[in-house]
PDB file of N, CA and C in Angstrom:
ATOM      1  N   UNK A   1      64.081   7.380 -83.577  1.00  0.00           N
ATOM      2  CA  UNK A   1      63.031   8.090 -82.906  1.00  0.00           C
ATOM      3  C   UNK A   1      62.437   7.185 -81.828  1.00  0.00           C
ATOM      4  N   UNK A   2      62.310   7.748 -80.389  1.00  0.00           N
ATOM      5  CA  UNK A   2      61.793   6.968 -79.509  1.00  0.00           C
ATOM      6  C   UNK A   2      60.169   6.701 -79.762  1.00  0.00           C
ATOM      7  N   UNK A   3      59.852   6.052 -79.756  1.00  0.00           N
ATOM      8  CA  UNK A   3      58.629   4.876 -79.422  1.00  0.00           C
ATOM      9  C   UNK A   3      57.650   5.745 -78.200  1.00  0.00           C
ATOM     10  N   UNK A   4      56.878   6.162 -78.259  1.00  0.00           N
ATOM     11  CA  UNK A   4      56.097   6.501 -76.811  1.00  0.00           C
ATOM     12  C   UNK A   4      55.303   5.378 -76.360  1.00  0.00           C
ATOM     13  N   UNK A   5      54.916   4.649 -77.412  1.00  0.00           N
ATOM     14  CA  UNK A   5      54.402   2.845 -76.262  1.00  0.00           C
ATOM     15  C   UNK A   5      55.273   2.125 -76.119  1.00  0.00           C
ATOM     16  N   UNK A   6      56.240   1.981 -76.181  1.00  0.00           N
ATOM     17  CA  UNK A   6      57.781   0.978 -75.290  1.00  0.00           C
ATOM     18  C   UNK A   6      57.089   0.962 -73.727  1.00  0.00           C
ATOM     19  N   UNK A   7      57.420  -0.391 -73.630  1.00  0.00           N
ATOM     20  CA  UNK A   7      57.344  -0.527 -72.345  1.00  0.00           C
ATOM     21  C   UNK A   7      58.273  -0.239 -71.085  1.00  0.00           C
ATOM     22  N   UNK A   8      59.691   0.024 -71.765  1.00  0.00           N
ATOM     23  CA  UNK A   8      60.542   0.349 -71.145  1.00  0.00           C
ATOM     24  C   UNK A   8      61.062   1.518 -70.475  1.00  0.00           C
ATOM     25  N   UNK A   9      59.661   2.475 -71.228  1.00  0.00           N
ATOM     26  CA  UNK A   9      59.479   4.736 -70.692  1.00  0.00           C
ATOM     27  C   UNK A   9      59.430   4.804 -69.775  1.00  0.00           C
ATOM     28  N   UNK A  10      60.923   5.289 -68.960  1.00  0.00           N
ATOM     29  CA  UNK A  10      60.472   5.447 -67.424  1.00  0.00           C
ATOM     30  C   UNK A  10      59.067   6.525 -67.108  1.00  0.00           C
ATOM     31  N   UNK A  11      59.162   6.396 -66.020  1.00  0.00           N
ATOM     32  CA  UNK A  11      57.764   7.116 -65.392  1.00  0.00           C
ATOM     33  C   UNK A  11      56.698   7.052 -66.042  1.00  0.00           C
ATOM     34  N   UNK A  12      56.540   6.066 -66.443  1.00  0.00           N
ATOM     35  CA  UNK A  12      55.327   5.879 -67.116  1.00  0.00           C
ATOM     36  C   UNK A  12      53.773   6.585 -66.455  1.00  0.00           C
ATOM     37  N   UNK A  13      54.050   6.046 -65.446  1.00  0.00           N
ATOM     38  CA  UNK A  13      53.123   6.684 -64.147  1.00  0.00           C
ATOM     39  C   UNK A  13      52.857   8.006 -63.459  1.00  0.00           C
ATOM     40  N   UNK A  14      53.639   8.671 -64.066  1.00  0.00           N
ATOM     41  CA  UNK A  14      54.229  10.402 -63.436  1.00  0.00           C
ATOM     42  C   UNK A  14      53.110  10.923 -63.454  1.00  0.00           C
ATOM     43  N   UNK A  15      52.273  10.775 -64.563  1.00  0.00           N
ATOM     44  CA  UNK A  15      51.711  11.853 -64.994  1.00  0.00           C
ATOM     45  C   UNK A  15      50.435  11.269 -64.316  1.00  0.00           C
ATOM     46  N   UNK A  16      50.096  10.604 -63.617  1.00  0.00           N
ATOM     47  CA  UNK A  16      48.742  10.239 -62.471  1.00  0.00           C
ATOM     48  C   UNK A  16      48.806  11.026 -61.608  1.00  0.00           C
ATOM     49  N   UNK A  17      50.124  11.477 -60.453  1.00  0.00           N
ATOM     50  CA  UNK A  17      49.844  12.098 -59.408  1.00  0.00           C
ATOM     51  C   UNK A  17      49.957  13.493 -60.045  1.00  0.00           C
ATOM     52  N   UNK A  18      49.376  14.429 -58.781  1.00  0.00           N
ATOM     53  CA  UNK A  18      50.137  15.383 -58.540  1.00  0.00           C
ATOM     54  C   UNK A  18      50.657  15.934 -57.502  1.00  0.00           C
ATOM     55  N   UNK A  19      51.793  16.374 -57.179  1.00  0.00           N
ATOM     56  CA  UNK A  19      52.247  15.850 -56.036  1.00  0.00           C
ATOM     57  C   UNK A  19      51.772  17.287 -54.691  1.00  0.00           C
ATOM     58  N   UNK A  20      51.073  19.011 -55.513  1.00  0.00           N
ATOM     59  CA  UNK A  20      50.745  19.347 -54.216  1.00  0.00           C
ATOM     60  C   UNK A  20      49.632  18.614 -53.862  1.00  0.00           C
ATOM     61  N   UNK A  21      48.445  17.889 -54.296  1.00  0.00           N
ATOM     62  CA  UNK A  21      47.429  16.523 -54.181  1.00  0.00           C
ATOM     63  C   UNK A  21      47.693  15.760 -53.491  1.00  0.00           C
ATOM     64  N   UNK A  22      49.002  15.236 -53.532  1.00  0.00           N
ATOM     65  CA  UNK A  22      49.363  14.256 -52.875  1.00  0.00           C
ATOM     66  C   UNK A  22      49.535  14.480 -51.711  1.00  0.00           C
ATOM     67  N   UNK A  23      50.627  15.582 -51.344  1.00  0.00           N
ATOM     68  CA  UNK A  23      50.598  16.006 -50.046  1.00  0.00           C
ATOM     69  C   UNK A  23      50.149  16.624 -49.324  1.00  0.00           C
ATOM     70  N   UNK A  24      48.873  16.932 -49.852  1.00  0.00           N
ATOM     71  CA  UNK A  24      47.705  17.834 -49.111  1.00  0.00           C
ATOM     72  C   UNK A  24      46.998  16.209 -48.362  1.00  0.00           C
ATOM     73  N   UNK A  25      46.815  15.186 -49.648  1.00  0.00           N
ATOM     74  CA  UNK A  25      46.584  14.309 -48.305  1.00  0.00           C
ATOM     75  C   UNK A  25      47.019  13.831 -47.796  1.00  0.00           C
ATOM     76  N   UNK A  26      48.652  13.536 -47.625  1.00  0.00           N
ATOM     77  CA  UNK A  26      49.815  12.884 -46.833  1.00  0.00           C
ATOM     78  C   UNK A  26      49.531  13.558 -44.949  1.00  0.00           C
ATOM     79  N   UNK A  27      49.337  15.044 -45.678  1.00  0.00           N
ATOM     80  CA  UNK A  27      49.234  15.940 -44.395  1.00  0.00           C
ATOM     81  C   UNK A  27      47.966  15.417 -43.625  1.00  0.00           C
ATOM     82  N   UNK A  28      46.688  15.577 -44.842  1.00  0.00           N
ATOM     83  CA  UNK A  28      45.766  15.429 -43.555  1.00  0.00           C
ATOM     84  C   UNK A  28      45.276  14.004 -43.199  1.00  0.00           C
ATOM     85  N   UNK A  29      46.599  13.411 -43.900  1.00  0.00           N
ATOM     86  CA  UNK A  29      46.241  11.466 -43.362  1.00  0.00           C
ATOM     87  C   UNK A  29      46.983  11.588 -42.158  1.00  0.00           C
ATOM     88  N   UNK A  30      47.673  12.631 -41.811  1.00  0.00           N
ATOM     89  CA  UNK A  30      48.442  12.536 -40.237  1.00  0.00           C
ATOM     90  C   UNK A  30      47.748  13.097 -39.536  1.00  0.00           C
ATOM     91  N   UNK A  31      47.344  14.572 -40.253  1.00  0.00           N
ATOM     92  CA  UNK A  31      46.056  14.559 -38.960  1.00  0.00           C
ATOM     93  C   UNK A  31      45.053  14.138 -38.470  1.00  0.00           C
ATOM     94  N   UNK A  32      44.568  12.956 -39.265  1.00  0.00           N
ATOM     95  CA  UNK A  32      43.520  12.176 -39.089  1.00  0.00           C
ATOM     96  C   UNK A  32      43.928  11.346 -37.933  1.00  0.00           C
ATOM     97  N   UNK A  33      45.223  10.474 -38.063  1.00  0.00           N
ATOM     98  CA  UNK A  33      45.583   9.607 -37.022  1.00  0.00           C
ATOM     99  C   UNK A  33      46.087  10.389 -36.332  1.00  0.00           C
ATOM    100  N   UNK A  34      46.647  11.248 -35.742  1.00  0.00           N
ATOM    101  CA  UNK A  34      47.461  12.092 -34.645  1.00  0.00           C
ATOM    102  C   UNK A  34      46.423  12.455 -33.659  1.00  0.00           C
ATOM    103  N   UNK A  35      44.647  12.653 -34.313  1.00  0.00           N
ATOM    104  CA  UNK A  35      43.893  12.886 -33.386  1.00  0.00           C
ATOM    105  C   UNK A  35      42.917  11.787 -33.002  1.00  0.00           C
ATOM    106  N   UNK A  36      42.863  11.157 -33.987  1.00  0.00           N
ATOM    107  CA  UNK A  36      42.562   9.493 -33.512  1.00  0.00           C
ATOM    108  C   UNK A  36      43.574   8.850 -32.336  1.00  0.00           C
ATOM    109  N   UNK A  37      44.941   8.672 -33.171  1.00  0.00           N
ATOM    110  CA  UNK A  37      45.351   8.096 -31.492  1.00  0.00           C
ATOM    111  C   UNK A  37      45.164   8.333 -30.191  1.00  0.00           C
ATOM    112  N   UNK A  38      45.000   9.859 -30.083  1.00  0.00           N
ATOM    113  CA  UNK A  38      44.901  11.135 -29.274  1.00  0.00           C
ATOM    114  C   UNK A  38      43.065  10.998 -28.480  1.00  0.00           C
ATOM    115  N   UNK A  39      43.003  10.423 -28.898  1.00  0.00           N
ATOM    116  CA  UNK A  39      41.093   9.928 -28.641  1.00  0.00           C
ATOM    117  C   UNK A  39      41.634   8.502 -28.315  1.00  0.00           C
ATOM    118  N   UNK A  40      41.899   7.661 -28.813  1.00  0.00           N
ATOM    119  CA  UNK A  40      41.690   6.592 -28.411  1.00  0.00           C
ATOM    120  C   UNK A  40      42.264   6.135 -27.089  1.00  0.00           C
ATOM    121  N   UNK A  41      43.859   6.528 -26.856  1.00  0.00           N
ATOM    122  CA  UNK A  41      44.669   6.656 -26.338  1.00  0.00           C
ATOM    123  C   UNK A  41      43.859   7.339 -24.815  1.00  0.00           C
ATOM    124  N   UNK A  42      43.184   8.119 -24.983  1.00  0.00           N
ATOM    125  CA  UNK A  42      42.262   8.929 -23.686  1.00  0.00           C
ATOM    126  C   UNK A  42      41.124   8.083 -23.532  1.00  0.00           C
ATOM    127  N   UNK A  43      40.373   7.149 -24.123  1.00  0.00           N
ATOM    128  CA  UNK A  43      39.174   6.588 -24.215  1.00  0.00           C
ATOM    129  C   UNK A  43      39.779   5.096 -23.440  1.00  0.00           C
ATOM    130  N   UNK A  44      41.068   4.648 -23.664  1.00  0.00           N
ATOM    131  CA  UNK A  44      41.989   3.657 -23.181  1.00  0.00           C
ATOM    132  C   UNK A  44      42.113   4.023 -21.594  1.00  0.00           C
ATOM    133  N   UNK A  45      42.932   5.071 -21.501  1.00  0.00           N
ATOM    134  CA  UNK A  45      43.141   5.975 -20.282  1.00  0.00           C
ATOM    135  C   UNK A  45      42.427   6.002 -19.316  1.00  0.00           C
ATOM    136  N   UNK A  46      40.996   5.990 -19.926  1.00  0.00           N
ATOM    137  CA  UNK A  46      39.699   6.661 -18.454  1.00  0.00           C
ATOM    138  C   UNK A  46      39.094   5.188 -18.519  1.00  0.00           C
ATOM    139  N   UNK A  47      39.232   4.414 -19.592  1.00  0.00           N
ATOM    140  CA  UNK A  47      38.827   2.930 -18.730  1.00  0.00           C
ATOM    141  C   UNK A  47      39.933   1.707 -18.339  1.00  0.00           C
ATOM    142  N   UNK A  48      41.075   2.170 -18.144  1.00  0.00           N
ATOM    143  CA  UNK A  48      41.963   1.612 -17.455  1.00  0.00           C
ATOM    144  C   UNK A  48      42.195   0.478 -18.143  1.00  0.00           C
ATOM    145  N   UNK A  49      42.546   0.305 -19.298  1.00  0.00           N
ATOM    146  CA  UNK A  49      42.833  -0.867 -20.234  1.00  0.00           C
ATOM    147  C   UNK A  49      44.039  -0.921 -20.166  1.00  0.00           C
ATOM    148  N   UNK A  50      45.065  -1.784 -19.480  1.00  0.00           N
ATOM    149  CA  UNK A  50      46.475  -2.117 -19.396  1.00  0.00           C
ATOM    150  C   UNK A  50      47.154  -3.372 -19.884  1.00  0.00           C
ATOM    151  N   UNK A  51      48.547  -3.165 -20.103  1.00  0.00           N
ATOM    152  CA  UNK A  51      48.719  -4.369 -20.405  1.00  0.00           C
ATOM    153  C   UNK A  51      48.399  -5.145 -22.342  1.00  0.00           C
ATOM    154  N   UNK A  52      47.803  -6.536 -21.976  1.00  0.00           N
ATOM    155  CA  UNK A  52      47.804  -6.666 -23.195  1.00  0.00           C
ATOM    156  C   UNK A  52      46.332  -5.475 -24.199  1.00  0.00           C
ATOM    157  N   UNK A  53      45.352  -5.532 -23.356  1.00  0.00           N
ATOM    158  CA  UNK A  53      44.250  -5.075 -23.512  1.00  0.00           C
ATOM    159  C   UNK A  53      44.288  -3.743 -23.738  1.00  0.00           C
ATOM    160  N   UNK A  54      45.133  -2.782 -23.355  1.00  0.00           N
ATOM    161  CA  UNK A  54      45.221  -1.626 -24.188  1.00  0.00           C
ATOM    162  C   UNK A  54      46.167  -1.828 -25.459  1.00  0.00           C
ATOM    163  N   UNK A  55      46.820  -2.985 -25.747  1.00  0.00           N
ATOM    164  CA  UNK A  55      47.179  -2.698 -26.986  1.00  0.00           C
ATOM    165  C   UNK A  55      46.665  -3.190 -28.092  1.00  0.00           C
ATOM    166  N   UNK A  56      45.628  -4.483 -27.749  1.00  0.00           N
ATOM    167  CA  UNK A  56      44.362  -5.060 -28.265  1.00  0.00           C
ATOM    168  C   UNK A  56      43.303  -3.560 -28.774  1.00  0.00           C
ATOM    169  N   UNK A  57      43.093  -2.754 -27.696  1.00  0.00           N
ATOM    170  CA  UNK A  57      42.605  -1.820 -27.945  1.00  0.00           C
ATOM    171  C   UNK A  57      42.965  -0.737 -29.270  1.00  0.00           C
ATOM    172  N   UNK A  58      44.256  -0.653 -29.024  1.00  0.00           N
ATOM    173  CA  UNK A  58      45.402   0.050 -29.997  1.00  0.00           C
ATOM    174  C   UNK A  58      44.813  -0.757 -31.139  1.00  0.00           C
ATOM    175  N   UNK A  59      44.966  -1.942 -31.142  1.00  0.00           N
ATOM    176  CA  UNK A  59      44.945  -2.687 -32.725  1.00  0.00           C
ATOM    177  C   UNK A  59      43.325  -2.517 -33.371  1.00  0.00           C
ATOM    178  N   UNK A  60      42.635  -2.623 -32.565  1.00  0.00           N
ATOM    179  CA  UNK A  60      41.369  -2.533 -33.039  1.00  0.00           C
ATOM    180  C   UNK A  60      40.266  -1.224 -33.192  1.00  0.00           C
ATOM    181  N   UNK A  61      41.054  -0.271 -33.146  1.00  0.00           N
ATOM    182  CA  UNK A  61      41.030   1.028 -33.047  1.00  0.00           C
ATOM    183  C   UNK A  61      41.633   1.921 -34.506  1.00  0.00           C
ATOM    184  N   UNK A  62      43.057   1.261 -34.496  1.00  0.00           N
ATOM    185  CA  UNK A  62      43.784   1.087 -35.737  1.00  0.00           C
ATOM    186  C   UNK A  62      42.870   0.800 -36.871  1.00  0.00           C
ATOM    187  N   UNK A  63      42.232  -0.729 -36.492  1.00  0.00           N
ATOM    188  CA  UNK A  63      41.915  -1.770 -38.098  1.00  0.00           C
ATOM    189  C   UNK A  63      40.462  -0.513 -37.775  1.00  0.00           C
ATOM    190  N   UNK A  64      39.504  -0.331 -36.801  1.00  0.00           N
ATOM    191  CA  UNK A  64      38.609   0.667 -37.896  1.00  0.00           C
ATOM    192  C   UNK A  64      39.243   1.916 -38.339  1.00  0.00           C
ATOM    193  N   UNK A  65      39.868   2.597 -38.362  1.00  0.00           N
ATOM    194  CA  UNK A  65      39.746   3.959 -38.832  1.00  0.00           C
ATOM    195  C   UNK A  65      40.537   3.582 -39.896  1.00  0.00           C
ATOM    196  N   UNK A  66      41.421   2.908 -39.770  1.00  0.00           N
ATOM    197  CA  UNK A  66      42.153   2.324 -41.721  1.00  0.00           C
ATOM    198  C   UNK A  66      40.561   1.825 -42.308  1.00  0.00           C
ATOM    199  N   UNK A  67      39.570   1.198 -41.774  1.00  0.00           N
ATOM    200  CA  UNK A  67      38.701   0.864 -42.606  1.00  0.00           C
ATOM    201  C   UNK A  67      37.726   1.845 -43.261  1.00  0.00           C
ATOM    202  N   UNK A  68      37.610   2.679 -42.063  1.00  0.00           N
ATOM    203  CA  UNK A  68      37.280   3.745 -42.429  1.00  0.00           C
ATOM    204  C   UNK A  68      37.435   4.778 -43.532  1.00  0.00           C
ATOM    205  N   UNK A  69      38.473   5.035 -43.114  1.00  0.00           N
ATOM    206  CA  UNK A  69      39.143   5.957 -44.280  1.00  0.00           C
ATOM    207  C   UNK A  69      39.084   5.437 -45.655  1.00  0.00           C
ATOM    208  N   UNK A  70      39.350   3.751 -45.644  1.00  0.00           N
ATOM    209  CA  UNK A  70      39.197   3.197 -47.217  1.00  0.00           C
ATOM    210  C   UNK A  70      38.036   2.933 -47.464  1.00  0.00           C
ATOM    211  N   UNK A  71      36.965   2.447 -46.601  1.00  0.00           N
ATOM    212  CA  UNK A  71      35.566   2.627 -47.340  1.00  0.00           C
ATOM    213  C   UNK A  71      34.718   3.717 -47.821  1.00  0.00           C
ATOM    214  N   UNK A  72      34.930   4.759 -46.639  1.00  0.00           N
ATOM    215  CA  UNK A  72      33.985   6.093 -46.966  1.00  0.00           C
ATOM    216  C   UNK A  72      35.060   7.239 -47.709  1.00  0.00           C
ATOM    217  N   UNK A  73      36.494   7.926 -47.083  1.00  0.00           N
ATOM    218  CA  UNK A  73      36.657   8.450 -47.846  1.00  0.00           C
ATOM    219  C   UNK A  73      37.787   8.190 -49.263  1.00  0.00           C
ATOM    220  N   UNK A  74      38.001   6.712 -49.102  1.00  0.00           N
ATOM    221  CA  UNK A  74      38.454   6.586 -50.662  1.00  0.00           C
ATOM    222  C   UNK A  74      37.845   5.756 -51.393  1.00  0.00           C
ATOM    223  N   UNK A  75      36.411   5.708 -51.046  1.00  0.00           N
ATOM    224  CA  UNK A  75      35.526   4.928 -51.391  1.00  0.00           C
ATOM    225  C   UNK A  75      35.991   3.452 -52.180  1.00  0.00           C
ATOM    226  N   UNK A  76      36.893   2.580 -51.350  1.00  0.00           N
ATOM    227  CA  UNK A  76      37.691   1.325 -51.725  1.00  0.00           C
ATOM    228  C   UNK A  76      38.334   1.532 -52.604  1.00  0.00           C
ATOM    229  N   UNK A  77      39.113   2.878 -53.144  1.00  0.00           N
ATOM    230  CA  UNK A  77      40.069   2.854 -54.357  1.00  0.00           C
ATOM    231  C   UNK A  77      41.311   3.774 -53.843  1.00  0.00           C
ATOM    232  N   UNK A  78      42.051   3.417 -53.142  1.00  0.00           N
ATOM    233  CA  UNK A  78      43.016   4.195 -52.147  1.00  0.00           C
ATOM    234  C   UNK A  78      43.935   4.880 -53.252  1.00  0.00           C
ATOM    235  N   UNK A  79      44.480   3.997 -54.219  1.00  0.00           N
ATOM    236  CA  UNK A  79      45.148   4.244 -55.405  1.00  0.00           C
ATOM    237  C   UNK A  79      44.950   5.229 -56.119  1.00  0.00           C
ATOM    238  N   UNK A  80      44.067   6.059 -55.971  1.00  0.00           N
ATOM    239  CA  UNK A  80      43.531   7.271 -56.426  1.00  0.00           C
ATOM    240  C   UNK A  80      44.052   8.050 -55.592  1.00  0.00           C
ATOM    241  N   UNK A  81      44.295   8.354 -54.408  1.00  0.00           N
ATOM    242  CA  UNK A  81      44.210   9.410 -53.441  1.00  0.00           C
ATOM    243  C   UNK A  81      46.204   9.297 -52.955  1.00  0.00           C
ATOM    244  N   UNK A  82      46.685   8.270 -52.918  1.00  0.00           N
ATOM    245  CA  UNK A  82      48.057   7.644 -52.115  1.00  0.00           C
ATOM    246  C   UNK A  82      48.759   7.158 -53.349  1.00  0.00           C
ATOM    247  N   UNK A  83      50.118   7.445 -53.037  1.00  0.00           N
ATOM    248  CA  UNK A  83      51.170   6.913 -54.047  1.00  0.00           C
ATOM    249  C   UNK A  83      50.801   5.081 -54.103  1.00  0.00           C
ATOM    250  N   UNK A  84      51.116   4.772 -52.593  1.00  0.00           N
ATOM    251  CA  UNK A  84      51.284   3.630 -52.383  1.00  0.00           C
ATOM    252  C   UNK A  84      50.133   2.922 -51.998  1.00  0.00           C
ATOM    253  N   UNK A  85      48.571   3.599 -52.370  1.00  0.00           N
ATOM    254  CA  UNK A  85      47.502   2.342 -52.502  1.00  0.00           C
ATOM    255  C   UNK A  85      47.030   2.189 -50.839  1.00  0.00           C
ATOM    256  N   UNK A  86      46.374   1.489 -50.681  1.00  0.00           N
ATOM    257  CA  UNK A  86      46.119   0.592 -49.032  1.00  0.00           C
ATOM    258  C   UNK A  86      47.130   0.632 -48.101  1.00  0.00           C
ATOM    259  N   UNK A  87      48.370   0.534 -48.807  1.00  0.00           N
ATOM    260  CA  UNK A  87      49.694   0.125 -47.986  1.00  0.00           C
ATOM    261  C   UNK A  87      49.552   1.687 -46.707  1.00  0.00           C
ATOM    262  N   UNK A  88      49.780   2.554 -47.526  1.00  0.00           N
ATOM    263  CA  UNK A  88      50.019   3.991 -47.003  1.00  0.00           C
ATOM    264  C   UNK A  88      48.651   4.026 -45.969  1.00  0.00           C
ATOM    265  N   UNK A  89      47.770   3.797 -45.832  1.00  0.00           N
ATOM    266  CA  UNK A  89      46.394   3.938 -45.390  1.00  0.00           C
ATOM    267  C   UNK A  89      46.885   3.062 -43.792  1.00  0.00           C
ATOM    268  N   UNK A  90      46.976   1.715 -43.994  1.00  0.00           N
ATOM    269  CA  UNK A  90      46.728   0.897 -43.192  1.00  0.00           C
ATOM    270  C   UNK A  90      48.029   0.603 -42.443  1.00  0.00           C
ATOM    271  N   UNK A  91      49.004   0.584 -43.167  1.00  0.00           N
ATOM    272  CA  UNK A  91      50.463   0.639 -42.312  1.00  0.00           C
ATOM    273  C   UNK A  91      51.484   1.458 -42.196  1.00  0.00           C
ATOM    274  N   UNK A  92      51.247   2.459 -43.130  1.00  0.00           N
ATOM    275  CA  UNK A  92      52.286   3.697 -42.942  1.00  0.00           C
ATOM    276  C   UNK A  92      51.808   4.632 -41.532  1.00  0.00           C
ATOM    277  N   UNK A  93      52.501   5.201 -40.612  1.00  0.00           N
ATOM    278  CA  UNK A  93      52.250   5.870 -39.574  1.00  0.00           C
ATOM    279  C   UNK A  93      51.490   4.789 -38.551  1.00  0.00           C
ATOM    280  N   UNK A  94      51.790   3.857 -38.462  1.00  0.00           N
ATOM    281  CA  UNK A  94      51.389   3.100 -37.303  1.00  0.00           C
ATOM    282  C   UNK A  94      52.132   3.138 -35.743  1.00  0.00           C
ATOM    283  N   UNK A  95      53.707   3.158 -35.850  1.00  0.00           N
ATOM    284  CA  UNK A  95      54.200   3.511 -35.135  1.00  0.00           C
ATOM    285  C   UNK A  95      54.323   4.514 -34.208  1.00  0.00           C
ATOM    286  N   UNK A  96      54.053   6.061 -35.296  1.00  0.00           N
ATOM    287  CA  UNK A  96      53.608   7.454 -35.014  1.00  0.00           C
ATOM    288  C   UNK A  96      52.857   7.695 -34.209  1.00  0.00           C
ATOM    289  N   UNK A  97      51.058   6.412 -34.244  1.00  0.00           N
ATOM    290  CA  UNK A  97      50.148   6.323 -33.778  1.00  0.00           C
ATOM    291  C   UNK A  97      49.999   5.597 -32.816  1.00  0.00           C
ATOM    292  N   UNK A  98      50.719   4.741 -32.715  1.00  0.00           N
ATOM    293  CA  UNK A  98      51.414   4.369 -31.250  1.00  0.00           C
ATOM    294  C   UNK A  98      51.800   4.967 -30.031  1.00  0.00           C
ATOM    295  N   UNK A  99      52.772   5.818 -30.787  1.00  0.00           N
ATOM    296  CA  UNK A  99      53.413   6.759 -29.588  1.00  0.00           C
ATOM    297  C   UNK A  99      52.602   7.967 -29.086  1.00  0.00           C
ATOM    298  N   UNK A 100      51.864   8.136 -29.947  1.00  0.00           N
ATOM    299  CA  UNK A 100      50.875   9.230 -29.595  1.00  0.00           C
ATOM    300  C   UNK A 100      49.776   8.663 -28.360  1.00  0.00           C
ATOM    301  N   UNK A 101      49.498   7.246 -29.312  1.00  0.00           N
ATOM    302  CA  UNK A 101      48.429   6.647 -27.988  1.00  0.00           C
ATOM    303  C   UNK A 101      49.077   6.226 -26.312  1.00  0.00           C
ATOM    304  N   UNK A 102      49.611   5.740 -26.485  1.00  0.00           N
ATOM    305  CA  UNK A 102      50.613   5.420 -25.753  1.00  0.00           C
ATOM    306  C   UNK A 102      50.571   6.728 -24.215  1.00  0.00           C
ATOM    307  N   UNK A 103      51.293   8.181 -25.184  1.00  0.00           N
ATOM    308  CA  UNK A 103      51.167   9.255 -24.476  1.00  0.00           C
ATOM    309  C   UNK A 103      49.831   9.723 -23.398  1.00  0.00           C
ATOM    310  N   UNK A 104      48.662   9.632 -24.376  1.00  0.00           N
ATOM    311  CA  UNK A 104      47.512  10.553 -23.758  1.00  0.00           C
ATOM    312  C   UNK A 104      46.905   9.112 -22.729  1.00  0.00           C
ATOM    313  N   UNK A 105      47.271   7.752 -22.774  1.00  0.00           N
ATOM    314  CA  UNK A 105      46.939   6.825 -22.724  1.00  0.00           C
ATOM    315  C   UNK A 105      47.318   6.760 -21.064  1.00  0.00           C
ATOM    316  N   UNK A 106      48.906   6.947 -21.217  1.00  0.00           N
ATOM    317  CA  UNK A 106      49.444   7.611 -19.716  1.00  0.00           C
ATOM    318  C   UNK A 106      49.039   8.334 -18.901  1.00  0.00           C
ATOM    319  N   UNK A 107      48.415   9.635 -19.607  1.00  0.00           N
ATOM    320  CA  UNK A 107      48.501  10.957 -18.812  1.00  0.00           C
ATOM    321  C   UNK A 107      46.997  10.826 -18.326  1.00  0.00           C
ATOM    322  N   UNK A 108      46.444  10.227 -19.014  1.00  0.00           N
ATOM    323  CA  UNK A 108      44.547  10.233 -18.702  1.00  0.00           C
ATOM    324  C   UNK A 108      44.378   8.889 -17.663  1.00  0.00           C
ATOM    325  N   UNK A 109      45.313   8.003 -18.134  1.00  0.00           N
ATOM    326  CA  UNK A 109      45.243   6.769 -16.962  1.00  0.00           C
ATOM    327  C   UNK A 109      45.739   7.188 -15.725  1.00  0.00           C
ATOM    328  N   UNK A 110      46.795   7.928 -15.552  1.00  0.00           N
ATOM    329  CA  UNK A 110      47.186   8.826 -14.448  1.00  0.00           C
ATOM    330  C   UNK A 110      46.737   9.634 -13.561  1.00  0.00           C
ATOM    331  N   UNK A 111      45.796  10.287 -14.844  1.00  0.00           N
ATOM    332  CA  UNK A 111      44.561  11.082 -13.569  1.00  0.00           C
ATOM    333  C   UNK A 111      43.695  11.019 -13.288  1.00  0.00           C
ATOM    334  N   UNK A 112      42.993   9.697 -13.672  1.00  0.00           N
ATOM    335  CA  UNK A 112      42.006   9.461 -13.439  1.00  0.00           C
ATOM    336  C   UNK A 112      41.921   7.974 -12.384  1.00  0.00           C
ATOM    337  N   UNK A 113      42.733   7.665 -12.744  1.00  0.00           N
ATOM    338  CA  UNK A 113      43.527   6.547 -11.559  1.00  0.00           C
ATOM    339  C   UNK A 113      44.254   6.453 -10.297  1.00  0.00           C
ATOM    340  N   UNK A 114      44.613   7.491 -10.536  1.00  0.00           N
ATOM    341  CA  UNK A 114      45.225   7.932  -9.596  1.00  0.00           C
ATOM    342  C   UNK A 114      45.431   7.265  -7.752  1.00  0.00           C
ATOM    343  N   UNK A 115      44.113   7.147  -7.194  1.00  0.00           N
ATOM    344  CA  UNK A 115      44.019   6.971  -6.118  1.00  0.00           C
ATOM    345  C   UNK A 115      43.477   5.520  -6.004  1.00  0.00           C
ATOM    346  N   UNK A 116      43.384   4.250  -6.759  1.00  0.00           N
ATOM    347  CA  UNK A 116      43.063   3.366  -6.484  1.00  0.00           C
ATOM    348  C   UNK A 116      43.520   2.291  -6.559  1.00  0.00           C
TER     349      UNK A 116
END
């Protein structure tokens, strides 16, 4: 007869998530950054931050709203809300949020720059 305290029971852990939970906030952890980059990226744009300094911008734009999100809405316990804890918060979709900034970062530096 198997043992239910063996340390060796896979999924020991299963039964913490649930996974439509999970991906209700997977979803709206992208929409959080998709419209953050999307702001920042335009806030970059109309003050002409190029170079290293818009991506200084990028980074420090980044480190608050990861702080954000883990102080107020996972009130410092990410592990509750994310498979993967802080990790998922602070470095998953960084790239994503890049390219997004990147985009509006162009198009707003473009027109508002335009002539000078």
């Amino acid at each position: 007869m198997n043992n239910p305290n063996a340390p060796n029971q896979p999924n020991q852990n299963a039964h913490k998530y649930f996974q439509p939970h999970m991906a209700h906030n997977a979803k709206q952890l992208q929409f959080i950054r998709s419209c953050f980059a999307a702001i920042a990226g335009s806030a970059a744009g109309i003050l002409g931050l190029t170079n290293w300094n818009g991506f200084l911008f990028y980074a420090l734009s980044w480190t608050i709203l990861a702080s954000l999100l883990l102080l107020i809405k996972c009130q410092s316990q990410p592990g509750l809300y994310f498979i993967n804890g802080w990790r998922e918060l602070v470095v998953d979709g960084a790239l994503n949020g890049l390219l997004s900034y990147i985009l509006f970062h162009t198009f707003l530096y473009g027109l508002v720059h335009l002539y000078q």
